[in-house]
Structures are given as C-alpha cells and as structure tokens.
PDB file of N, CA and C in Angstrom:
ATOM      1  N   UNK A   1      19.195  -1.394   7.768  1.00  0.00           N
ATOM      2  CA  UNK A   1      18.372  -2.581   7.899  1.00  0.00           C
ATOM      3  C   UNK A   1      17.437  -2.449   9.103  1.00  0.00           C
ATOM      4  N   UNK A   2      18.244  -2.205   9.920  1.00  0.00           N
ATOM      5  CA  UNK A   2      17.280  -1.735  11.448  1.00  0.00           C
ATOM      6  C   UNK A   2      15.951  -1.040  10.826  1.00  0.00           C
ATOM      7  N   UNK A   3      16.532   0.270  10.299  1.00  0.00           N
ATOM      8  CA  UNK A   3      15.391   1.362  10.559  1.00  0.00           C
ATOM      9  C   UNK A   3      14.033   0.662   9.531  1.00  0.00           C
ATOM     10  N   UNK A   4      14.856   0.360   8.482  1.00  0.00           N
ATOM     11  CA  UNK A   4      13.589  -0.363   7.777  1.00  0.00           C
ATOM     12  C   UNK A   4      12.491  -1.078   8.029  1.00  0.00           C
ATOM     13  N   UNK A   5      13.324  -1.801   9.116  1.00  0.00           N
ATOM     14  CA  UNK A   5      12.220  -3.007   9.880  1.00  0.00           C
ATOM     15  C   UNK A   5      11.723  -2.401  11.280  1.00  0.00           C
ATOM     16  N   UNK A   6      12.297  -1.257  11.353  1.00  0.00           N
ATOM     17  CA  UNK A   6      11.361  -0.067  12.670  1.00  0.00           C
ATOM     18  C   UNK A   6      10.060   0.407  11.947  1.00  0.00           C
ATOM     19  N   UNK A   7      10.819   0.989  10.788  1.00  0.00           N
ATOM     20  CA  UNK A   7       9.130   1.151   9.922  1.00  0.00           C
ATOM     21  C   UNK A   7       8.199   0.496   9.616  1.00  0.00           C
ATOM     22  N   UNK A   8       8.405  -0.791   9.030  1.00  0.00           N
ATOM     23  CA  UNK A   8       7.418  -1.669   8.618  1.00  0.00           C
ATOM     24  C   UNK A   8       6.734  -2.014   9.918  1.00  0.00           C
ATOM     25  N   UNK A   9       7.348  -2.254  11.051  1.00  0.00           N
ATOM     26  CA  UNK A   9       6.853  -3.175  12.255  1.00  0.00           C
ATOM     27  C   UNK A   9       5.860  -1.820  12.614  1.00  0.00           C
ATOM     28  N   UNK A  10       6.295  -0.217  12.969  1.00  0.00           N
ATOM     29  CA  UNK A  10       5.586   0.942  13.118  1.00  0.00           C
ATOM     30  C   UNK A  10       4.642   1.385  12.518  1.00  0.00           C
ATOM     31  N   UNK A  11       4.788   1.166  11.334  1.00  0.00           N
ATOM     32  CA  UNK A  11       3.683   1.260  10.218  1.00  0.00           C
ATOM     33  C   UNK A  11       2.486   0.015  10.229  1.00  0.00           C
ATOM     34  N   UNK A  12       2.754  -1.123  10.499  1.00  0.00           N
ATOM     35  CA  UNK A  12       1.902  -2.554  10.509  1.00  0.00           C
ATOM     36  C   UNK A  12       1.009  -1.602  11.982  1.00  0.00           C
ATOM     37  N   UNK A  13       1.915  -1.830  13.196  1.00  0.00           N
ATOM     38  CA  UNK A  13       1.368  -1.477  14.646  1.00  0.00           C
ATOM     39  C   UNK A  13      -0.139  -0.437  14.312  1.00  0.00           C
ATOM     40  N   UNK A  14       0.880   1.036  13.741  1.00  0.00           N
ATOM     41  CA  UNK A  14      -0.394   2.168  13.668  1.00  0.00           C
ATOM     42  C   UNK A  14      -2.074   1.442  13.170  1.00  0.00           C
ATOM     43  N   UNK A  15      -1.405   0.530  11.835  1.00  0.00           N
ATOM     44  CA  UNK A  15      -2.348   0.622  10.766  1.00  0.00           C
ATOM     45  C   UNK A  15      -3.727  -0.845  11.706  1.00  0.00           C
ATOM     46  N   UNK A  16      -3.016  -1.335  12.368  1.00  0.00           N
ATOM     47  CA  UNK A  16      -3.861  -2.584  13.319  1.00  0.00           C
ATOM     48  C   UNK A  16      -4.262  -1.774  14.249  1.00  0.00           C
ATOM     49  N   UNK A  17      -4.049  -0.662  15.103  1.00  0.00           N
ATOM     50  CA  UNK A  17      -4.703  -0.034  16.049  1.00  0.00           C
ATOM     51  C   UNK A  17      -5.329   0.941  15.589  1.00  0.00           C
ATOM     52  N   UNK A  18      -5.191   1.708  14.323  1.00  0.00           N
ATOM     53  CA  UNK A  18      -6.509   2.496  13.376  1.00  0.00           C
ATOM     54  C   UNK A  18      -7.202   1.431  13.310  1.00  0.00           C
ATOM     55  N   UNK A  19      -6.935   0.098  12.581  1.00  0.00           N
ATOM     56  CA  UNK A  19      -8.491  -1.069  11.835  1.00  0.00           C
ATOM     57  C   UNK A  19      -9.176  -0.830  12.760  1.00  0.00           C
ATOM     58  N   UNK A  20      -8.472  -1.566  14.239  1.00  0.00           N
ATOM     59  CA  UNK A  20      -8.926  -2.391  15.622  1.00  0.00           C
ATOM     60  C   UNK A  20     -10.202  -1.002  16.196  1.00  0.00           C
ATOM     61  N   UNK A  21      -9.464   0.147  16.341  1.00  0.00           N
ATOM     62  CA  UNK A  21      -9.834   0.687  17.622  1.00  0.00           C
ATOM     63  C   UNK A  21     -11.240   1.715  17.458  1.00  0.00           C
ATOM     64  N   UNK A  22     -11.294   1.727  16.389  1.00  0.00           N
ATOM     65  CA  UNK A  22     -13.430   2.426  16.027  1.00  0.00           C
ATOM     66  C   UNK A  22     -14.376   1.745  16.403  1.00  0.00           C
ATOM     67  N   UNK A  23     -13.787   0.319  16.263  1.00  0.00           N
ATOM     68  CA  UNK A  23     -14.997  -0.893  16.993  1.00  0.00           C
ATOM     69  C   UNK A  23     -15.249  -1.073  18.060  1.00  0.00           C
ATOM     70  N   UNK A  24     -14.118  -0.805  18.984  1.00  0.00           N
ATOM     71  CA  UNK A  24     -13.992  -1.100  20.435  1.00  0.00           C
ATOM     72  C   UNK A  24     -14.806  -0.610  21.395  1.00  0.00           C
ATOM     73  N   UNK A  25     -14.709  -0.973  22.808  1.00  0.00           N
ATOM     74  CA  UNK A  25     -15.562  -0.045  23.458  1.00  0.00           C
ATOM     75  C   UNK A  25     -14.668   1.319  24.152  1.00  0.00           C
ATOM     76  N   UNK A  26     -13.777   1.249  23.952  1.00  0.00           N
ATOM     77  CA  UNK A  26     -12.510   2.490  23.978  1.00  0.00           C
ATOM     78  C   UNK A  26     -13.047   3.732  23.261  1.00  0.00           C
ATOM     79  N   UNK A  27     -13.375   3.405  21.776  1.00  0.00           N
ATOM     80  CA  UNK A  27     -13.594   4.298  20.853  1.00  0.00           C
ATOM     81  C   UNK A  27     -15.042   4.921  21.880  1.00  0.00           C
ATOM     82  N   UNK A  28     -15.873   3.878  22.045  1.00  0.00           N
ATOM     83  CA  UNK A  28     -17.381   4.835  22.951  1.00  0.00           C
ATOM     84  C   UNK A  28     -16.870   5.556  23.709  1.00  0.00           C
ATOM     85  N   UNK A  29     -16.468   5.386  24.382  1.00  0.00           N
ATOM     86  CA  UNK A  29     -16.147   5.698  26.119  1.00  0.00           C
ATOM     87  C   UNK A  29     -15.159   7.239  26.465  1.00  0.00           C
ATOM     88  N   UNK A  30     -15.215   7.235  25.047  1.00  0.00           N
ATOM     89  CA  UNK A  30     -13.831   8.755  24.924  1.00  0.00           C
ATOM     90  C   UNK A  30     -14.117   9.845  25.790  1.00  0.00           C
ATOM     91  N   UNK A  31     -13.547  10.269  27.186  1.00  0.00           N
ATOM     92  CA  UNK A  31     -14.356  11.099  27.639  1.00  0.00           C
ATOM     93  C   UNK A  31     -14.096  12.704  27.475  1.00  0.00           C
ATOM     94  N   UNK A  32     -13.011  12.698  26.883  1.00  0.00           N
ATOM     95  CA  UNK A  32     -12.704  13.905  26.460  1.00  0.00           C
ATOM     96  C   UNK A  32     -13.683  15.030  25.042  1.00  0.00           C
ATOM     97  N   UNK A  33     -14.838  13.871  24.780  1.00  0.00           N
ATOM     98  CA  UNK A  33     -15.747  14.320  23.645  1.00  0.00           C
ATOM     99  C   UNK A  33     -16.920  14.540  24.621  1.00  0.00           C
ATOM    100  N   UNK A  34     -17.004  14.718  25.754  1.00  0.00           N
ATOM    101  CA  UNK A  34     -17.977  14.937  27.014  1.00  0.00           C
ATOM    102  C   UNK A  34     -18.837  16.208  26.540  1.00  0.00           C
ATOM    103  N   UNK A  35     -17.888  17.235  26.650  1.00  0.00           N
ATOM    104  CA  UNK A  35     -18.351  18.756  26.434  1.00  0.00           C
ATOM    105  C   UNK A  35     -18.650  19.189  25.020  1.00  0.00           C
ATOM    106  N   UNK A  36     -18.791  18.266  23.732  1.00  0.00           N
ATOM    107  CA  UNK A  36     -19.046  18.387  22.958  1.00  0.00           C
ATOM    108  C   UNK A  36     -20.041  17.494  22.202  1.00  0.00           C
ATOM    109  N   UNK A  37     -21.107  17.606  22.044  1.00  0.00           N
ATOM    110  CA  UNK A  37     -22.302  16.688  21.744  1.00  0.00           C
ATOM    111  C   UNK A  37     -21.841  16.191  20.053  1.00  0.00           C
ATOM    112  N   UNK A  38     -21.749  17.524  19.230  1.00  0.00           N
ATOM    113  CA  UNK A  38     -21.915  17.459  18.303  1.00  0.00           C
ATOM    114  C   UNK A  38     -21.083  17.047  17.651  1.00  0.00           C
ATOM    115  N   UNK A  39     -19.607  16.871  18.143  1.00  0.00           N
ATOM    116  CA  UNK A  39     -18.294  16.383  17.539  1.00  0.00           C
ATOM    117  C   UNK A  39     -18.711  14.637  18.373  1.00  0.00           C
ATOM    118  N   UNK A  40     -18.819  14.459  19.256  1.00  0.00           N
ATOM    119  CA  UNK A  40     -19.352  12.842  19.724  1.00  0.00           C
ATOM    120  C   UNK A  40     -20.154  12.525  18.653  1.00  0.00           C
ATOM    121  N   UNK A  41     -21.186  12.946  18.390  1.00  0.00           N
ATOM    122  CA  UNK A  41     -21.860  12.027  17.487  1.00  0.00           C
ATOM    123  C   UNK A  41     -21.324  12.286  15.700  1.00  0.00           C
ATOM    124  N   UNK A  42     -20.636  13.287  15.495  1.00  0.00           N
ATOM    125  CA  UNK A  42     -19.889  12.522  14.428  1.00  0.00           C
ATOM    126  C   UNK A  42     -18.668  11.664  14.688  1.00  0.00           C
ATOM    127  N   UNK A  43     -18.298  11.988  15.675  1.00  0.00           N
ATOM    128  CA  UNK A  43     -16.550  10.643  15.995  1.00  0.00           C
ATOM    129  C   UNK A  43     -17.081   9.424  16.112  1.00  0.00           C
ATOM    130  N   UNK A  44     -18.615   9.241  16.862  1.00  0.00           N
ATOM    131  CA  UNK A  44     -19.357   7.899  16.799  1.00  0.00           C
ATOM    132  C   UNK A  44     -19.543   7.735  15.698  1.00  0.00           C
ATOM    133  N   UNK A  45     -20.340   7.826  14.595  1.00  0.00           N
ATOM    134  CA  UNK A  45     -20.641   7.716  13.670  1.00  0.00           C
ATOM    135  C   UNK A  45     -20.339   6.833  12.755  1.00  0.00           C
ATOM    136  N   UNK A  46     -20.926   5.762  11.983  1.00  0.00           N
ATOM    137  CA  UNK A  46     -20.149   4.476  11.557  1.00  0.00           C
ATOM    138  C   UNK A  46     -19.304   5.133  10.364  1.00  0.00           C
ATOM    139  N   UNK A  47     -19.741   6.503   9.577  1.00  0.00           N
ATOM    140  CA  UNK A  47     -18.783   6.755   8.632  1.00  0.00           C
ATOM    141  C   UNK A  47     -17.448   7.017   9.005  1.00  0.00           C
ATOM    142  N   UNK A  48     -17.292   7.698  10.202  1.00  0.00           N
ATOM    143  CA  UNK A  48     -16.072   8.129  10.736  1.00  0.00           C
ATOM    144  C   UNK A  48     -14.873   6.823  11.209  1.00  0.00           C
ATOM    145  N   UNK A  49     -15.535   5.905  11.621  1.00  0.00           N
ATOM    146  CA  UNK A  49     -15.415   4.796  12.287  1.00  0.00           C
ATOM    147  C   UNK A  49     -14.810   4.133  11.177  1.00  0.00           C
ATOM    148  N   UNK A  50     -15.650   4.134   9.966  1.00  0.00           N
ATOM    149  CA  UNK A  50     -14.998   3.568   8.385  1.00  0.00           C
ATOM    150  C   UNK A  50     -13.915   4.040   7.939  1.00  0.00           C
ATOM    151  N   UNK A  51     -13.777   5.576   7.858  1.00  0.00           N
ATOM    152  CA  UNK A  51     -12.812   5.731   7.469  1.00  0.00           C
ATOM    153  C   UNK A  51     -11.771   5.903   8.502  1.00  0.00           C
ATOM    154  N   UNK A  52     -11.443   6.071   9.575  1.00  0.00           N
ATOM    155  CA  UNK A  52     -10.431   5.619  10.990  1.00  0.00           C
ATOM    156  C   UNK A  52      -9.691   4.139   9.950  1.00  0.00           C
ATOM    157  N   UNK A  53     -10.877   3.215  10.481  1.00  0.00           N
ATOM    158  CA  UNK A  53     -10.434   1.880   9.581  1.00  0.00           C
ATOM    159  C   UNK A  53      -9.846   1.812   8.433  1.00  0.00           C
ATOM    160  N   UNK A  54     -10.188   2.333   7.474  1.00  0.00           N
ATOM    161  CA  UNK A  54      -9.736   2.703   5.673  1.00  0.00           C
ATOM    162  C   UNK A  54      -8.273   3.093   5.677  1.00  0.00           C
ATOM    163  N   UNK A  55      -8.329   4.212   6.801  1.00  0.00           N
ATOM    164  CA  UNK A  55      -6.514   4.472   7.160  1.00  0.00           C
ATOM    165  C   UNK A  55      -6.053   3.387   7.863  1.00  0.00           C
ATOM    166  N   UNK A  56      -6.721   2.546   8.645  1.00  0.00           N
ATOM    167  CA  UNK A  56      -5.539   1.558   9.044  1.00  0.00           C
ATOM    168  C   UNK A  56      -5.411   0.739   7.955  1.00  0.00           C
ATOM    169  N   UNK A  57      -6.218   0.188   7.452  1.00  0.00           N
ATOM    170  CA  UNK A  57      -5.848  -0.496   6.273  1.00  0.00           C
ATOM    171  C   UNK A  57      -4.890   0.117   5.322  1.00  0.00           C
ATOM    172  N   UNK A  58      -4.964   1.657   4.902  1.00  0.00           N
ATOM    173  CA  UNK A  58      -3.751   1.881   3.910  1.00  0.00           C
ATOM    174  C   UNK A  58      -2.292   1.645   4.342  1.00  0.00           C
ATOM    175  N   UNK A  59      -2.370   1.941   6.145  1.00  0.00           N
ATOM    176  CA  UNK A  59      -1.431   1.527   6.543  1.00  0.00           C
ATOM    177  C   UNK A  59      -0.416   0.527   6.259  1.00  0.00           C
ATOM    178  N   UNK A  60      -1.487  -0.486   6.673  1.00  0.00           N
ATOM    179  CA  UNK A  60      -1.237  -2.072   6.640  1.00  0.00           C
ATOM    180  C   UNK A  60      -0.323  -2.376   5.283  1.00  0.00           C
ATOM    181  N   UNK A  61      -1.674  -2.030   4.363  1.00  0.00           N
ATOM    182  CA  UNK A  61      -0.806  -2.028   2.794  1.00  0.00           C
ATOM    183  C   UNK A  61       0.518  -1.575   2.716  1.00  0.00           C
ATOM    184  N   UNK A  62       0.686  -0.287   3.106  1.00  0.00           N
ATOM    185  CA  UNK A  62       1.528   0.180   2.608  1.00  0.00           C
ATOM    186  C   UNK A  62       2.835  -0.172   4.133  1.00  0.00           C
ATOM    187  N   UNK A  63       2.386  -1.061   4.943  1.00  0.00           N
ATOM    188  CA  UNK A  63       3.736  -1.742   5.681  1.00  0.00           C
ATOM    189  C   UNK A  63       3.950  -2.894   4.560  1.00  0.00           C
ATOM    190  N   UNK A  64       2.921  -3.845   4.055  1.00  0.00           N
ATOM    191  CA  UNK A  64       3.737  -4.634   3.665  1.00  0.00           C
ATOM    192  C   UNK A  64       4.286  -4.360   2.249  1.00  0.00           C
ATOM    193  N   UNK A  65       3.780  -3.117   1.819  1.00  0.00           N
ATOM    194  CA  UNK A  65       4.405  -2.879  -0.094  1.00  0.00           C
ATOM    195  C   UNK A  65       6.233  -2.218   0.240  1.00  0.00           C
ATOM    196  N   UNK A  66       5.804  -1.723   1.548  1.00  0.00           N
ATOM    197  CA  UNK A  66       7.395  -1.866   2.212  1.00  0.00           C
ATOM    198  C   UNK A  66       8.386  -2.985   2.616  1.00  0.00           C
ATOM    199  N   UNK A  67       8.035  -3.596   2.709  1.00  0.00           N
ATOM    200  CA  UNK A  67       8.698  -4.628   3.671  1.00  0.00           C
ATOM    201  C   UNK A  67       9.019  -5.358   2.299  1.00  0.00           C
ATOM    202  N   UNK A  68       7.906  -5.688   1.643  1.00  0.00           N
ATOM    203  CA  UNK A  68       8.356  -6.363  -0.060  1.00  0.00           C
ATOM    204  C   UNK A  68       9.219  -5.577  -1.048  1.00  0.00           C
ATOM    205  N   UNK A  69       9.389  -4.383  -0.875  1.00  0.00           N
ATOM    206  CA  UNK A  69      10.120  -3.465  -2.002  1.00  0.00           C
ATOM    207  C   UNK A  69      11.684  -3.736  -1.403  1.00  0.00           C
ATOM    208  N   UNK A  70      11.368  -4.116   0.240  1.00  0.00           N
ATOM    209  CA  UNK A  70      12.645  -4.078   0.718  1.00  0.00           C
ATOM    210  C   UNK A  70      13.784  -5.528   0.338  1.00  0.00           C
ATOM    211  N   UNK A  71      12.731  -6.312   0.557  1.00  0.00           N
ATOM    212  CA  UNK A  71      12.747  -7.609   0.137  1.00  0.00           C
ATOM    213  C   UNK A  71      13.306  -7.501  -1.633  1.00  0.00           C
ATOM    214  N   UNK A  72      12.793  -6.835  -2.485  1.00  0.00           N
ATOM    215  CA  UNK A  72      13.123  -7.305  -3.657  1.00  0.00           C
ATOM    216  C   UNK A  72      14.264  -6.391  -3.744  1.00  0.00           C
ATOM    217  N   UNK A  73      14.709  -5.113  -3.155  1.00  0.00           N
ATOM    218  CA  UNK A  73      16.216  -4.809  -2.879  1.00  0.00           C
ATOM    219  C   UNK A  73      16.884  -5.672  -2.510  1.00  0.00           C
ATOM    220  N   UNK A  74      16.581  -5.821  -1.541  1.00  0.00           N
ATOM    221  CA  UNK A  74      18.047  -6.992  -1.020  1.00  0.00           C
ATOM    222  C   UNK A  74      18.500  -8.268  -2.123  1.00  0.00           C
ATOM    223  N   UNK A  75      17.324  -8.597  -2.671  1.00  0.00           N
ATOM    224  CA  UNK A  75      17.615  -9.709  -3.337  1.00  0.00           C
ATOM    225  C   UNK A  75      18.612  -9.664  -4.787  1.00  0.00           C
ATOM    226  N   UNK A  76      17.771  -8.002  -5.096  1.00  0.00           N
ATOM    227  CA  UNK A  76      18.481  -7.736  -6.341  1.00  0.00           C
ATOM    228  C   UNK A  76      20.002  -7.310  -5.635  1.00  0.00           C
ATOM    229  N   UNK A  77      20.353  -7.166  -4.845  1.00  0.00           N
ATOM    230  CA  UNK A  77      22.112  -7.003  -4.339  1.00  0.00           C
ATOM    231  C   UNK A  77      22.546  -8.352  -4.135  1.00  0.00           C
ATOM    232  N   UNK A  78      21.884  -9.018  -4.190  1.00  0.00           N
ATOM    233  CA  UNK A  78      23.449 -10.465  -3.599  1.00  0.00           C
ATOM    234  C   UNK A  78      22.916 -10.831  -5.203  1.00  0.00           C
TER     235      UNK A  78
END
C-alpha cells in the first residue's frame, strides 16, 4: 500500500515539475548550456519546452490511471 502511494505521489511530483519547469525563468537561466550556443537554443526552443511539458503531462496521466487502477483493486477485494 505504501509503495503504491510512493509512486503515484512520485510520479504526480515528476510529471508537475516537467509541466511547470520549461516556462520558468530557471529553465532560461541554465548555466551549464553557457559553452554551448547551439544546444541553448534548441533547449530554449518552444518545441523542446512542449515536449518537456507533453512528458509531464503523460506523467500526470499516468499517476492518476495509477492511483485509479489501484483504487478499483482494492475495491474489487473487500
């Protein structure tokens, strides 16, 4: 029961800080893309940025198609 609800809560977390963090000013500011022009301006890039997001969202989904599959286990046992 624990681990289940370690996952869903781990899986929700990842998939809100993929949506959240392409928009931010975190995502600009990366300074470790300094020495590389050409990898910065694709990591900037709104496509990259989309799909960052696209994975948090599958995330998301797929915390709560967990958390509900878990849900309709339990129910089908009592």
């Amino acid at each position: 029961m624990l681990a289940v609800l370690l996952s869903i809560v781990s899986s929700l977390l990842v998939g809100v800080v993929l949506l959240l963090a392409p928009w931010t000013s975190l995502w600009d500011t990366n300074h470790f893309l300094g020495p590389y022009p050409l990898l910065r301006t694709w990591i900037l890039s709104a496509f990259t940025r989309g799909a960052v997001s696209g994975l948090g969202l599958v995330n998301i989904l797929l915390a709560f198609a967990e958390a509900r599959q878990h849900w309709i286990h339990r129910i089908d046992r009592i």
